[in-house]
C-alpha atoms as a PDB file:
ATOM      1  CA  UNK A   1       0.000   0.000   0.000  1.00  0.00           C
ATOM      2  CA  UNK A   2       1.356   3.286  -0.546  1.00  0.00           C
ATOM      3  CA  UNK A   3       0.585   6.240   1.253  1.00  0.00           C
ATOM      4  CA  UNK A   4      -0.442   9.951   0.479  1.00  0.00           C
ATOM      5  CA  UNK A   5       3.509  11.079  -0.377  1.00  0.00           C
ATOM      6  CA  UNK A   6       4.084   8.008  -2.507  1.00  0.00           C
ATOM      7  CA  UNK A   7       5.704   5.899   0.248  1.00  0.00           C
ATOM      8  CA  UNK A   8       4.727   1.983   1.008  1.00  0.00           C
ATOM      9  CA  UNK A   9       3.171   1.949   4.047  1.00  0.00           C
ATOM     10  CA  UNK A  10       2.465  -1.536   4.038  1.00  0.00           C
ATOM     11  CA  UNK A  11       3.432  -4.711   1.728  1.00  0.00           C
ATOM     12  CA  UNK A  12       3.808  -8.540   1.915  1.00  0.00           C
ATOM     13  CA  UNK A  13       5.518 -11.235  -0.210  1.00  0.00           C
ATOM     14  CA  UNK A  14       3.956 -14.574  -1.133  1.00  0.00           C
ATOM     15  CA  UNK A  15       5.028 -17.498  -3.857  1.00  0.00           C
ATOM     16  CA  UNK A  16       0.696 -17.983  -4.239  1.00  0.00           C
ATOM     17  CA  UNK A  17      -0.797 -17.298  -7.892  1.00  0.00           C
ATOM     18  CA  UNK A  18      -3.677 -15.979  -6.668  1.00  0.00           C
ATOM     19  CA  UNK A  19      -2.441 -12.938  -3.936  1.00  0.00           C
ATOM     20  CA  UNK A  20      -6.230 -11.240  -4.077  1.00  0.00           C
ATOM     21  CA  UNK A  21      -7.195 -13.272  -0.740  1.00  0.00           C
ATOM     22  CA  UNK A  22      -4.627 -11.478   0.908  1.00  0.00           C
ATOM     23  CA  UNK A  23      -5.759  -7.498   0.134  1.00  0.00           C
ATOM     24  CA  UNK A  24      -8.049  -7.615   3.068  1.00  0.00           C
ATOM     25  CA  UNK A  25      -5.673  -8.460   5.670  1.00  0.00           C
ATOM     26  CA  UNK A  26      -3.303  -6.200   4.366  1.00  0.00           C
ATOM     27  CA  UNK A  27      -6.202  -3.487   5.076  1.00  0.00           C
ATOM     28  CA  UNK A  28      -6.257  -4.728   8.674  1.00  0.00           C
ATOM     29  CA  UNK A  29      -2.349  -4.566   8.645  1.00  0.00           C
ATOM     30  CA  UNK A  30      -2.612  -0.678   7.601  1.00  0.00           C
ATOM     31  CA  UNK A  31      -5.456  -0.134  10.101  1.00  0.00           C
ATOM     32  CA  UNK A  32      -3.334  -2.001  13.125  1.00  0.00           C
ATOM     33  CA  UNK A  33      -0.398  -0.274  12.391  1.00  0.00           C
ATOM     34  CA  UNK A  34      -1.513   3.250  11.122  1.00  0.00           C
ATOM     35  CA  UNK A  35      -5.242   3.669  13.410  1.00  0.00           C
ATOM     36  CA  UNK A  36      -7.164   4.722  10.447  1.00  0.00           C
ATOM     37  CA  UNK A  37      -8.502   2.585   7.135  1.00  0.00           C
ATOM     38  CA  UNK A  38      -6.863   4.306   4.179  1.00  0.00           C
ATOM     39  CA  UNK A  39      -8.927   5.947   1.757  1.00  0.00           C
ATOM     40  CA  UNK A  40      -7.136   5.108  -1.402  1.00  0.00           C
ATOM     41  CA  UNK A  41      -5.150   2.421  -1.957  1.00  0.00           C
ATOM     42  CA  UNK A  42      -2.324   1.134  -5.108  1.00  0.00           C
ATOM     43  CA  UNK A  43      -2.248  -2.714  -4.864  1.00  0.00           C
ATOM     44  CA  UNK A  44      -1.981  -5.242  -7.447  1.00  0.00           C
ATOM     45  CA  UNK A  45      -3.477  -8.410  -6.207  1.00  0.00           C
ATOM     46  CA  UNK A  46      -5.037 -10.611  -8.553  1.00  0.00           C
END
């Protein structure tokens, strides 16, 4: 995820495929680590 100045705020590596059943939890990541849900996000699960 990258944030409002163009820096990753959050990110995760896996050797699956199919990455889309992790965007959620990477929400929760942001959310647990930054205390707010971000309003835009730049991801490219699949």
């Amino acid at each position: 995820m990258v944030g409002e100045n163009q820096i990753i705020v959050a990110a995760a590596v896996t050797a699956d495929a199919n990455d889309v059943h992790y965007l959620e939890p990477m929400f929760d990541t942001f959310e647990n680590v930054n205390g707010m849900h971000p309003n835009k996000a730049l991801v490219d699960a699949r």
